[in-house]
N, C-alpha and C. Protein backbone atom coordinates (compact mmCIF):
# COMPACT_ATOMS: atom_id res chain seq x y z
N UNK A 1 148.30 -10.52 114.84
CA UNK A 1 147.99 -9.49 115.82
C UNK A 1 148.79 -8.22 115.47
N UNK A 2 148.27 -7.42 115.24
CA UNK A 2 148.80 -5.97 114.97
C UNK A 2 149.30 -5.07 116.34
N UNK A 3 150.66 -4.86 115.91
CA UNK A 3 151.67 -4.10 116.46
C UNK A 3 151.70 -2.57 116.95
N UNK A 4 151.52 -2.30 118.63
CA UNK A 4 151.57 -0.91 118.78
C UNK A 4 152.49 0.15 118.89
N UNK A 5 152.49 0.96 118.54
CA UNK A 5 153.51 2.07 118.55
C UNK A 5 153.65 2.14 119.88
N UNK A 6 154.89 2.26 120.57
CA UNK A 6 155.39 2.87 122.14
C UNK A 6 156.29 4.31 121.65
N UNK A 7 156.12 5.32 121.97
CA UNK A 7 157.01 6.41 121.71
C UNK A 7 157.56 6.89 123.04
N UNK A 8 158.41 7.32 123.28
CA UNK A 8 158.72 7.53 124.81
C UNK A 8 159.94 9.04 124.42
N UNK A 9 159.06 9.82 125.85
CA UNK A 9 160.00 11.22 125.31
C UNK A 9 161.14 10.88 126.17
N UNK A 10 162.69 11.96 125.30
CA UNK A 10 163.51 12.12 125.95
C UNK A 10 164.01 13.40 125.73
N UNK A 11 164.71 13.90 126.83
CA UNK A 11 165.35 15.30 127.01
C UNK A 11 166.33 15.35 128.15
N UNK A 12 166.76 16.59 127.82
CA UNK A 12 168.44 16.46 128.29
C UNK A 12 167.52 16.46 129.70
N UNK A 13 169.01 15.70 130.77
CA UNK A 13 168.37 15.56 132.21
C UNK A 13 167.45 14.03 132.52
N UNK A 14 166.98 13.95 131.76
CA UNK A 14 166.31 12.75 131.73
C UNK A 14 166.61 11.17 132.80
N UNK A 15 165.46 11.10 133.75
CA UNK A 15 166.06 9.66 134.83
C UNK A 15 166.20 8.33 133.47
N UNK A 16 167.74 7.73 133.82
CA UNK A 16 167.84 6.74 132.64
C UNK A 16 166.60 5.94 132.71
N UNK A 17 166.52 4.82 133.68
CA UNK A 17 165.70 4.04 134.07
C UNK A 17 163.86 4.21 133.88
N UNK A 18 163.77 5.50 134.20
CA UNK A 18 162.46 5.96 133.95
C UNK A 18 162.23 5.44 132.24
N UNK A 19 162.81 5.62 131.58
CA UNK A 19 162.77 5.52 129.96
C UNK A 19 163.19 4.44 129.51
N UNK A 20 164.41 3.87 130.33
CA UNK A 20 165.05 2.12 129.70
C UNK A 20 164.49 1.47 130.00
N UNK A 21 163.89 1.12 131.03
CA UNK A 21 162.98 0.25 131.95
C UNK A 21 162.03 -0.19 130.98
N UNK A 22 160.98 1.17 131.02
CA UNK A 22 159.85 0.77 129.91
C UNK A 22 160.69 -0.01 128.48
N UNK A 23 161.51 1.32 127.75
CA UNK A 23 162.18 0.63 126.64
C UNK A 23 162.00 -1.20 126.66
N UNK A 24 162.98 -1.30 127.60
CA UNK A 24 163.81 -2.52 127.79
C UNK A 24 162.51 -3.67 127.67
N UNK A 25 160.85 -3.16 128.36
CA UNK A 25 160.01 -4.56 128.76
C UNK A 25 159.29 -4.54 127.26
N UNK A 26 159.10 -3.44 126.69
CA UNK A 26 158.18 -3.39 125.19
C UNK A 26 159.04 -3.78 124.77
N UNK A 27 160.12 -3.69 124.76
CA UNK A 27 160.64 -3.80 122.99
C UNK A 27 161.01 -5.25 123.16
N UNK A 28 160.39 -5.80 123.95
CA UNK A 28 161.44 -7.72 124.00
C UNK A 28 159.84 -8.35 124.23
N UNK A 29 159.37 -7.77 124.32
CA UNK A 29 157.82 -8.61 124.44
C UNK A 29 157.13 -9.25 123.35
N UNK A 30 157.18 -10.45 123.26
CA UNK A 30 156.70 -11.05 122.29
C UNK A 30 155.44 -12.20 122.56
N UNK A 31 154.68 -12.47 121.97
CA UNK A 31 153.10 -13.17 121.83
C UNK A 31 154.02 -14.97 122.28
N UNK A 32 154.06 -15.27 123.21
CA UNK A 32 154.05 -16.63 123.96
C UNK A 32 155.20 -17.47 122.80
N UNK A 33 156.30 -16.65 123.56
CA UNK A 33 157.67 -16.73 122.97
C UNK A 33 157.93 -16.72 121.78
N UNK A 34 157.11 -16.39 120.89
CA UNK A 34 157.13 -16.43 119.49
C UNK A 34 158.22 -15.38 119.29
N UNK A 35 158.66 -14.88 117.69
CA UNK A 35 159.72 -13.70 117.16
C UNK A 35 158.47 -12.60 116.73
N UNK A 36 157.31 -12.79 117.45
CA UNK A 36 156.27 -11.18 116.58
C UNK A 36 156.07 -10.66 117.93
N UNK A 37 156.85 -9.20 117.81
CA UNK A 37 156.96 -8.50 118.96
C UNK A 37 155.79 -7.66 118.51
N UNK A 38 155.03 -7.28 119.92
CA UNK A 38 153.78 -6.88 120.34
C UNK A 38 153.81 -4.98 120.26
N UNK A 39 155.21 -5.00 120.11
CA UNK A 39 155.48 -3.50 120.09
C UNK A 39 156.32 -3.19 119.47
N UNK A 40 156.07 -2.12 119.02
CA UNK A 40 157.10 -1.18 117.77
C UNK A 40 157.60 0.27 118.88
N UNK A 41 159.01 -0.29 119.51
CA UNK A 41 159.02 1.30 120.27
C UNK A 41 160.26 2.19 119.95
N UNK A 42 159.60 3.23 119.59
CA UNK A 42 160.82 4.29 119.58
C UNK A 42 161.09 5.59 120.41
N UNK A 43 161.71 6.84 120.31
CA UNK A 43 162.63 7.21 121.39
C UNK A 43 162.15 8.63 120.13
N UNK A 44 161.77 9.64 121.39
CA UNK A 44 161.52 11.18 120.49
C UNK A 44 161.82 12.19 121.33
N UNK A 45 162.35 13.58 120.93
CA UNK A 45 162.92 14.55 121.98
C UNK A 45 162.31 16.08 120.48
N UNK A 46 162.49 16.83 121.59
CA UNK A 46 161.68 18.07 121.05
C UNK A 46 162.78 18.20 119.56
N UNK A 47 163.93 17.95 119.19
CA UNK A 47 164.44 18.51 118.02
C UNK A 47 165.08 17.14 117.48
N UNK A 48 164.81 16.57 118.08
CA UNK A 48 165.60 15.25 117.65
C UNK A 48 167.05 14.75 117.49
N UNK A 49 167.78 16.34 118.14
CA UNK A 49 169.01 15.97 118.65
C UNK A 49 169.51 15.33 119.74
N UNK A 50 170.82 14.95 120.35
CA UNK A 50 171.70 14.24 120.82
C UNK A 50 171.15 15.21 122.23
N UNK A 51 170.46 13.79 123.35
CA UNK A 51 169.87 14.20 124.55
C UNK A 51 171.02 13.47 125.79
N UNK A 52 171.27 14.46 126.69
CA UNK A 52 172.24 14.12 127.63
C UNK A 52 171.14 13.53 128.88
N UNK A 53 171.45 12.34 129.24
CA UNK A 53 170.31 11.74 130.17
C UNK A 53 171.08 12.32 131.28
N UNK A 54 170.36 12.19 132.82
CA UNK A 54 171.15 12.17 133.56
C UNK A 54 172.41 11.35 134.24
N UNK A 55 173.37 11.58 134.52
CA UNK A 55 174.50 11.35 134.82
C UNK A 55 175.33 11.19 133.55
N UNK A 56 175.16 11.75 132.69
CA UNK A 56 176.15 12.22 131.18
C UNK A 56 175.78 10.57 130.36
N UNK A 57 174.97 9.74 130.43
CA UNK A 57 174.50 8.87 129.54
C UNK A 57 174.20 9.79 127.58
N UNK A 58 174.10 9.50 126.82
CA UNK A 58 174.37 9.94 125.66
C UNK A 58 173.22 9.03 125.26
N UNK A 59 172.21 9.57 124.96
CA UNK A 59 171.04 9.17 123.49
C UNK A 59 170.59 9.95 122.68
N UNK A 60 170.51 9.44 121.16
CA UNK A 60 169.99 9.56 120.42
C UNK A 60 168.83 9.48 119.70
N UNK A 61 167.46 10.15 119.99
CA UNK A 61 165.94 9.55 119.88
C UNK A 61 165.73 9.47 118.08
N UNK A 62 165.03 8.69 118.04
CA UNK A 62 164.66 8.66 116.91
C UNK A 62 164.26 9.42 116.06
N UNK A 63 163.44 10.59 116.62
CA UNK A 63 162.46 10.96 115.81
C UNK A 63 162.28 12.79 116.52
N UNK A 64 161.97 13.34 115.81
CA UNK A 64 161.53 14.57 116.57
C UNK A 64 159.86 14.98 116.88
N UNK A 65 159.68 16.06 117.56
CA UNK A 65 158.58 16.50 117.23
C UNK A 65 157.82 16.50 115.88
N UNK A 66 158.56 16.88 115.09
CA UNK A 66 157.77 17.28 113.49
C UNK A 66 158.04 15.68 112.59
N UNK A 67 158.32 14.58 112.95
CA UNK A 67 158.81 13.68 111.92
C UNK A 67 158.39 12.59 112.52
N UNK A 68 157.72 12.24 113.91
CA UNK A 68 157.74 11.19 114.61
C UNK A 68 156.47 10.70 113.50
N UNK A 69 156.46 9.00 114.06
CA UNK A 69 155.29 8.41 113.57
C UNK A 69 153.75 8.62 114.51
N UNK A 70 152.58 8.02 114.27
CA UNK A 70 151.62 8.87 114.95
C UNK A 70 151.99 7.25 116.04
N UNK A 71 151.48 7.21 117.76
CA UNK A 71 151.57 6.01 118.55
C UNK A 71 150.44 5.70 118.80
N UNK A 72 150.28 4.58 119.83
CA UNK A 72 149.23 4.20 120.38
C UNK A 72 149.56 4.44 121.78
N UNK A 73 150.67 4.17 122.59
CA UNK A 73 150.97 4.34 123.79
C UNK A 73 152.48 5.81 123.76
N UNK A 74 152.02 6.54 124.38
CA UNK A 74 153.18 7.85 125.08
C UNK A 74 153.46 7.66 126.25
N UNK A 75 154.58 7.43 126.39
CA UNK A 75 155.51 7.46 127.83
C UNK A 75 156.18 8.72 128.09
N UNK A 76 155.88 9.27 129.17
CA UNK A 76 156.50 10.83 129.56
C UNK A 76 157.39 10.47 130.76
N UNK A 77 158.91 10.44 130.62
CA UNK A 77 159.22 9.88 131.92
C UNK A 77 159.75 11.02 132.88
N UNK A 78 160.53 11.24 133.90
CA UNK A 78 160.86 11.85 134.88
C UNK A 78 162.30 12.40 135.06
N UNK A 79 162.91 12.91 135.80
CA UNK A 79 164.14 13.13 136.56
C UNK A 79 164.27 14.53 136.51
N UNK A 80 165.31 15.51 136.74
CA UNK A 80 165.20 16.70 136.79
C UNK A 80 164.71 17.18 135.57
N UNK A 81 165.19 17.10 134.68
CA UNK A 81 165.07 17.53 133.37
C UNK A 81 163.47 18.22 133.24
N UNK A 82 163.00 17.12 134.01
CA UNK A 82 161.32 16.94 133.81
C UNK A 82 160.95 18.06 134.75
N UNK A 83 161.67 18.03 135.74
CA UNK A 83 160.32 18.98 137.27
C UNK A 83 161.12 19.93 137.17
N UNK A 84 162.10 20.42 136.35
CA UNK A 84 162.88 22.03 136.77
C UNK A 84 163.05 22.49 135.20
N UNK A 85 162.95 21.42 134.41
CA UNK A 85 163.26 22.22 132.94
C UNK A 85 162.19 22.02 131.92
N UNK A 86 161.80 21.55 131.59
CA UNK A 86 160.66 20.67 130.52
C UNK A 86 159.83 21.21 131.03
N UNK A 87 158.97 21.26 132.28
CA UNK A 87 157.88 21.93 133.09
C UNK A 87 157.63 23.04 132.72
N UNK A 88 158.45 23.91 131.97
CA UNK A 88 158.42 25.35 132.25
C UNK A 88 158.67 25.44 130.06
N UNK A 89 158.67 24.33 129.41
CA UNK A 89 158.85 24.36 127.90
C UNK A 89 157.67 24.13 127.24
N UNK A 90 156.96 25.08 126.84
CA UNK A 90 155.73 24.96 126.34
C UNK A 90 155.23 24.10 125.11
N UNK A 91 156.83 23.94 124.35
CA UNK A 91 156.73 23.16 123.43
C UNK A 91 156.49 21.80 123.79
N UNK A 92 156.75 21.55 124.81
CA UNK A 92 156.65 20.14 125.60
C UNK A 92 155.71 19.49 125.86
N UNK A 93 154.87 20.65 126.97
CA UNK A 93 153.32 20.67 127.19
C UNK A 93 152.09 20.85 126.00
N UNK A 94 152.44 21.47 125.05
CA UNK A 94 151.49 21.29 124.42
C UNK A 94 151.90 20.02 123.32
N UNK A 95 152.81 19.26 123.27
CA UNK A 95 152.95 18.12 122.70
C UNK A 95 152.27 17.36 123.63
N UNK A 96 152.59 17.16 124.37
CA UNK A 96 152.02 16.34 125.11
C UNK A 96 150.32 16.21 125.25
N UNK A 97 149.63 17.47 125.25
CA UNK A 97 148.20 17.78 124.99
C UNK A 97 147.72 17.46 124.02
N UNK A 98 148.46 17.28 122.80
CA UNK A 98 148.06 16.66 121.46
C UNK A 98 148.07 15.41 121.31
N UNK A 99 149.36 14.91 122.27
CA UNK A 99 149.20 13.45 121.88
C UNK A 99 148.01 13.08 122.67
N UNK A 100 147.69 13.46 123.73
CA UNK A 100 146.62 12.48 124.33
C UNK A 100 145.24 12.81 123.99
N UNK A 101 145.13 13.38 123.00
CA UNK A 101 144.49 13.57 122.21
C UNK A 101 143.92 12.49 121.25
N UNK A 102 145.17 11.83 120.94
CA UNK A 102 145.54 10.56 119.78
C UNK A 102 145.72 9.60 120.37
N UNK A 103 146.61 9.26 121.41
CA UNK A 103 147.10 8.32 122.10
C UNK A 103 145.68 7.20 122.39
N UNK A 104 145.79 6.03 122.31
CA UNK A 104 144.70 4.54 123.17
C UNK A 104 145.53 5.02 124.66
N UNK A 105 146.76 4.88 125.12
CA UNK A 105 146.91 5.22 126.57
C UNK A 105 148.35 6.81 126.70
N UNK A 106 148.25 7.11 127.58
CA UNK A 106 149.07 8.19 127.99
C UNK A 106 149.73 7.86 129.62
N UNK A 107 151.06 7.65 129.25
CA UNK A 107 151.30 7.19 130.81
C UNK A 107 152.74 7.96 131.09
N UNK A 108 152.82 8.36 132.46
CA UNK A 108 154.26 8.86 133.12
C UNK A 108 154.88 8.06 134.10
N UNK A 109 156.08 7.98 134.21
CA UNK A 109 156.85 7.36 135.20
C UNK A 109 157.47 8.19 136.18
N UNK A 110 157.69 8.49 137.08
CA UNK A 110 158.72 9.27 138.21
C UNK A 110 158.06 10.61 137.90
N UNK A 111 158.37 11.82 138.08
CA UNK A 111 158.09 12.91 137.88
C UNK A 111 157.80 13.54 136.21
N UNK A 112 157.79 12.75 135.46
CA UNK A 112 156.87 12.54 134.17
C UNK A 112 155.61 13.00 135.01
N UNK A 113 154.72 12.61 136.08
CA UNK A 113 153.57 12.78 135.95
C UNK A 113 153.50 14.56 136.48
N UNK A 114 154.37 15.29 136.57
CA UNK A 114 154.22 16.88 136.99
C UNK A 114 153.98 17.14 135.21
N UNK A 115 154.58 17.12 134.28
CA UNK A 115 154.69 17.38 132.78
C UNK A 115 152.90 16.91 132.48
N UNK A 116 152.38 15.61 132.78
CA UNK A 116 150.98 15.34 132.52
C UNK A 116 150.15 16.72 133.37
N UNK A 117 150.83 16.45 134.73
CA UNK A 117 149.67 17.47 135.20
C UNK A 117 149.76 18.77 135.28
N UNK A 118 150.61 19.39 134.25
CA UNK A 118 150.70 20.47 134.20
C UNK A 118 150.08 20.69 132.77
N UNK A 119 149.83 19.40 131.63
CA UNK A 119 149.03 19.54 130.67
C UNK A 119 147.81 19.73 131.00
N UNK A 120 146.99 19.53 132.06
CA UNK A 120 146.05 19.42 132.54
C UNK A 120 145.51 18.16 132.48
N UNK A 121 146.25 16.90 132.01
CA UNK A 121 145.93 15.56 131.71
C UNK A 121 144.91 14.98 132.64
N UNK A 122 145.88 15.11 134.35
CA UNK A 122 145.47 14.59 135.13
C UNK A 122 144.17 15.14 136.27
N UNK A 123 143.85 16.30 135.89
CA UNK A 123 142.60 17.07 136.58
C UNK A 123 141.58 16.24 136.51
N UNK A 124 141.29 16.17 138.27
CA UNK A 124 139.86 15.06 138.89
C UNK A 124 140.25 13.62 138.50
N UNK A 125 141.95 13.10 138.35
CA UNK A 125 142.36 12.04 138.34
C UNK A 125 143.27 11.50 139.54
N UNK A 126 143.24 10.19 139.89
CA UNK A 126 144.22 9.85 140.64
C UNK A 126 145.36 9.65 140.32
N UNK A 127 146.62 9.86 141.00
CA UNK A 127 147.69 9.97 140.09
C UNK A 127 148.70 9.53 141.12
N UNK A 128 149.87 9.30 140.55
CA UNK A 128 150.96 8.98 141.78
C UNK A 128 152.63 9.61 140.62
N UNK A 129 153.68 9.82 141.94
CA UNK A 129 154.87 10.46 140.99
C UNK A 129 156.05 9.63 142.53
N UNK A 130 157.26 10.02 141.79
CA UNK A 130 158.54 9.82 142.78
C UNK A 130 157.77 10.23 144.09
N UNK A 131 157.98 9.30 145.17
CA UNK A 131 157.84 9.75 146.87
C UNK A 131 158.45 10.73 146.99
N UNK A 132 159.34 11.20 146.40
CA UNK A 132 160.08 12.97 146.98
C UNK A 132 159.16 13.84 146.45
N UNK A 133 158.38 13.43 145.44
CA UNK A 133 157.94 14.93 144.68
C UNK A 133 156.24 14.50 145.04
N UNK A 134 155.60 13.56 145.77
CA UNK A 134 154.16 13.72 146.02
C UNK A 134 153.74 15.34 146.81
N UNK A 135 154.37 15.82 147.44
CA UNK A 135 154.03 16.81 147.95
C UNK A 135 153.91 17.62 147.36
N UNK A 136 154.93 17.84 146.10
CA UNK A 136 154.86 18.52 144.98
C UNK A 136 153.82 19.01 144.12
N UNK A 137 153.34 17.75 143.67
CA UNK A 137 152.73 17.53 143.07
C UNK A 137 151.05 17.85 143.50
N UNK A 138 150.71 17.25 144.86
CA UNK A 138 149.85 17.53 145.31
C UNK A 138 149.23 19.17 145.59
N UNK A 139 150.86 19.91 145.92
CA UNK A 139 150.55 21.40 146.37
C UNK A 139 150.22 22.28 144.98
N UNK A 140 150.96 22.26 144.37
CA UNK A 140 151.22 22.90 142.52
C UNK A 140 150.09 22.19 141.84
N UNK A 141 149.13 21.27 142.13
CA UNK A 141 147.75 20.70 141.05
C UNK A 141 147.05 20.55 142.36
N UNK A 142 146.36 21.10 142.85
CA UNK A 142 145.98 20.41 143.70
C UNK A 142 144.15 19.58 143.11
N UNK A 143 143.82 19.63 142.12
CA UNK A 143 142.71 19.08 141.52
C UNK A 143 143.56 17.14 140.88
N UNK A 144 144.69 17.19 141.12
CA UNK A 144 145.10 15.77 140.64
C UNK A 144 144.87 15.17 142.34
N UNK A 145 143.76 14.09 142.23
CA UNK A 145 144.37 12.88 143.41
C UNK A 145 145.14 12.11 143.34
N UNK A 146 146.30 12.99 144.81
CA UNK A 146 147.90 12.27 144.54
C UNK A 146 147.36 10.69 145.54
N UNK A 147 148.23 10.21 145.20
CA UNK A 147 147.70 8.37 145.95
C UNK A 147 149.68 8.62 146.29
N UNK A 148 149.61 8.08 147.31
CA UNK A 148 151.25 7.45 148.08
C UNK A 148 151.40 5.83 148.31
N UNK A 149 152.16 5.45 148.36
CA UNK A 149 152.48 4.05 148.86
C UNK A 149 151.97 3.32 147.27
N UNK A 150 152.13 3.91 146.52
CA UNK A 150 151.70 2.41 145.71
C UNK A 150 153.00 3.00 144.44
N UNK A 151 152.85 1.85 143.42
CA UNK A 151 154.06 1.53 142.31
C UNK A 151 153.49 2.36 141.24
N UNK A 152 152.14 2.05 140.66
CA UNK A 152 151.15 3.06 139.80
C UNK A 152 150.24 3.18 139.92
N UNK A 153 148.70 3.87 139.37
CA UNK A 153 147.57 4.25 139.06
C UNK A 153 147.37 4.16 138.18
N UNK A 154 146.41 3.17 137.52
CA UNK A 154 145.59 2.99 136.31
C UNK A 154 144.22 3.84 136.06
N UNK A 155 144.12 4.90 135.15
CA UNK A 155 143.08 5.75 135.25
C UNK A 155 142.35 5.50 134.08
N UNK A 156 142.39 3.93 133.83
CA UNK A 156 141.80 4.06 132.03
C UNK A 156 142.87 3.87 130.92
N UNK A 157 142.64 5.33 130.92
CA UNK A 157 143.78 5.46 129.21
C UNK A 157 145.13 6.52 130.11
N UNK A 158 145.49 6.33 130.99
CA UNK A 158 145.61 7.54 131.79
C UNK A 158 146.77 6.55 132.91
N UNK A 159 147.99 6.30 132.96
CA UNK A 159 148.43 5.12 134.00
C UNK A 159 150.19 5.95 134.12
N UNK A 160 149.80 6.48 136.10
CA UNK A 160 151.05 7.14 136.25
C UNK A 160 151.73 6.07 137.31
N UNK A 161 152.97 6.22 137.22
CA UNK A 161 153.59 5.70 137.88
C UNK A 161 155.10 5.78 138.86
N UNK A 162 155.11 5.47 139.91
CA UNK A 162 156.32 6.17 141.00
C UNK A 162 157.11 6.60 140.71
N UNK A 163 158.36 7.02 141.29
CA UNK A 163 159.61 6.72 140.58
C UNK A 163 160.79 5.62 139.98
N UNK A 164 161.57 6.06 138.77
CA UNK A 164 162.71 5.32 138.59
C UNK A 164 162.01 3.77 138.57
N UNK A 165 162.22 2.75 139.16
CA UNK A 165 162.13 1.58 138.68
C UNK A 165 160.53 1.37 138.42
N UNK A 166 159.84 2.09 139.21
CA UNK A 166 158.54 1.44 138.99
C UNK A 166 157.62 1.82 137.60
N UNK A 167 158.32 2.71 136.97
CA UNK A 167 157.72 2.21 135.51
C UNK A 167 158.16 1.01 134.63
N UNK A 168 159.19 0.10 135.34
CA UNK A 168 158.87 -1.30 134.78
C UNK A 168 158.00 -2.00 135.33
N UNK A 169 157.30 -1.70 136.70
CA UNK A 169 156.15 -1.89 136.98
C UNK A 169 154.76 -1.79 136.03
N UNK A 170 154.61 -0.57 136.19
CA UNK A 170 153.88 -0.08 135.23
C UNK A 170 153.49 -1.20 133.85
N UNK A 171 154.65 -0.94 133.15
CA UNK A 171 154.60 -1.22 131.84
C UNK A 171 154.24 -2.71 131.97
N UNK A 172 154.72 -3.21 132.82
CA UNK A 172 154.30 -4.79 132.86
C UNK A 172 152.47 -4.97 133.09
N UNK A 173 152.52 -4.01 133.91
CA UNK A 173 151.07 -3.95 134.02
C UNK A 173 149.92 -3.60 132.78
N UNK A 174 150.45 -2.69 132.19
CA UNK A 174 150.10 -2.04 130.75
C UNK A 174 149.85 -3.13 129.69
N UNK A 175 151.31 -4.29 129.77
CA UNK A 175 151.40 -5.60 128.65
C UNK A 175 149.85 -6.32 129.41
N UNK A 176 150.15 -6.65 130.50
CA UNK A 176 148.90 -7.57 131.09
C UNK A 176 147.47 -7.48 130.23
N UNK A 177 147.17 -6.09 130.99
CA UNK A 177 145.80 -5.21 130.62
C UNK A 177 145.99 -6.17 128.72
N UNK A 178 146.97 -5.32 127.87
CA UNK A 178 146.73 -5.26 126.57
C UNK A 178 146.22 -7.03 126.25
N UNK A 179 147.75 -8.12 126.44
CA UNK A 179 147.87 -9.40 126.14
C UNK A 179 147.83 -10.25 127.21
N UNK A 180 147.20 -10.24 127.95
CA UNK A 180 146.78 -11.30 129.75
C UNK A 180 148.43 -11.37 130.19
N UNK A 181 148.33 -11.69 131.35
CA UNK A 181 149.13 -11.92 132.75
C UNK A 181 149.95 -12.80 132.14
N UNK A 182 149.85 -14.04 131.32
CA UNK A 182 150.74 -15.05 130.73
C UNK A 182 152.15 -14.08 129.71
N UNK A 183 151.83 -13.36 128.99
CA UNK A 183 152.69 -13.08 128.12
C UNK A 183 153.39 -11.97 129.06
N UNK A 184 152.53 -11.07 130.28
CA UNK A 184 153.90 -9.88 131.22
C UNK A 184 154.60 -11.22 131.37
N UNK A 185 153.94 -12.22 132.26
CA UNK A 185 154.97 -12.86 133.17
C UNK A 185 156.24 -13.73 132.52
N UNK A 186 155.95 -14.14 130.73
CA UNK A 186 157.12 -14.54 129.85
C UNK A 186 157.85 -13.40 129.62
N UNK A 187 157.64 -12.45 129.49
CA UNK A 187 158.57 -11.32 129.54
C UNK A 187 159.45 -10.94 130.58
N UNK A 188 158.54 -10.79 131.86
CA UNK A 188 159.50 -10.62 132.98
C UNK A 188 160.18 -11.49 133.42
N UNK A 189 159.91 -12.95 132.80
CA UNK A 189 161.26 -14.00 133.11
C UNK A 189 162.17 -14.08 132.45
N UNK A 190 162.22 -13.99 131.11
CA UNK A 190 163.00 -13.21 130.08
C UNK A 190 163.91 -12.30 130.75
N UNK A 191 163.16 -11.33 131.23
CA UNK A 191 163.97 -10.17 132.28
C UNK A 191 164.52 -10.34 133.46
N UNK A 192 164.32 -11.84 133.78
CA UNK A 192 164.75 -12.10 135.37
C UNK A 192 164.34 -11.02 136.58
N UNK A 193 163.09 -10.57 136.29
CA UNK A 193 162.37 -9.60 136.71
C UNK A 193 161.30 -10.14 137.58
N UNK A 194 161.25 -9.66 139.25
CA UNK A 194 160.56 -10.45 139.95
C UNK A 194 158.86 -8.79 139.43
N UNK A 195 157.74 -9.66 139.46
CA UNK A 195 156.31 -9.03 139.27
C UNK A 195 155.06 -9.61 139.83
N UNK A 196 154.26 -8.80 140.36
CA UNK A 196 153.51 -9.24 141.24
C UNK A 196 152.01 -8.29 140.49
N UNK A 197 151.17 -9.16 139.73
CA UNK A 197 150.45 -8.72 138.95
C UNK A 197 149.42 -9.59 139.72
């Protein structure tokens, strides 16, 4: 079974969790406990220098804009970085417009999904972001259908999701879709991770 690329952006500001979370469920996921992991994931930021997450966490992404490998799945995740700084970096947005271009899926976690819908990703889509920022989101796009009360929105190729923890939601959901409900739920026990798929 052939192996998908996960690329997941990072930039200074960055919610840890929004990005480890996912990290943490791809990169340990393997085909019914076997050692052939289902995903190849790495870590990319606009220059490929040393990104200050929020609360002074220290990472190093792999890869930059100009050097990354091409993916199958893009993760855009959230925290300030995302809705007060990145929002307003064009280099950002139009990366992001290219990849989903290329991308099999395009997905955000926490306020990651303002960065989609400011690509225009999410226009005449349902969408969901952090409970603090639905209002946000709703007033500043108002062509995205914001959805409340739920963990994510599956739009296809297109899967946003709440804030902070619930893109390990997400992503579990994402493994399902790809390799059935058996291999999320060996993963999330692996993770000692309660999931309700």
């Amino acid at each position: 079974m052939s192996q998908r690329t996960v690329g997941i952006l990072l930039f200074n500001e960055v919610e840890v969790l929004d990005f480890a979370g996912p990290f943490e469920v791809f990169s340990i996921t393997t085909l019914h406990n076997s050692n052939d992991k289902l995903f190849n994931v790495s870590t990319i930021s606009e220059n490929g220098e040393l990104v200050t997450a929020r609360n002074g966490l220290k990472v190093y992404p792999d890869y930059s804009f100009v050097n990354h490998p091409s993916f199958d799945i893009v993760i855009i995740p959230g925290g300030y970085g995302a809705e007060e700084i990145e929002i307003s970096n064009p280099n950002v947005i139009n990366w992001i417009k290219n990849q989903q271009a290329k991308v099999e899926f395009m997905t955000s976690v926490c306020t990651g999904a303002l960065l989609l819908a400011k690509a225009g990703i999410l226009d005449g889509k349902r969408a969901t972001t952090h409970w603090m920022d639905l209002d946000r989101l709703e007033k500043e796009y108002p062509s995205v259908l914001v959805q409340r009360d739920t963990k994510f929105i599956d739009e296809g190729s297109i899967i946003t999701s709440g804030g902070i923890s619930a893109g390990i939601n997400m992503s579990f959901h994402l493994i399902s879709r790809l390799h059935g409900i058996e291999v999320a739920k060996e993963t999330a026990k692996r993770m000692e991770y309660d999931i309700n798929l």
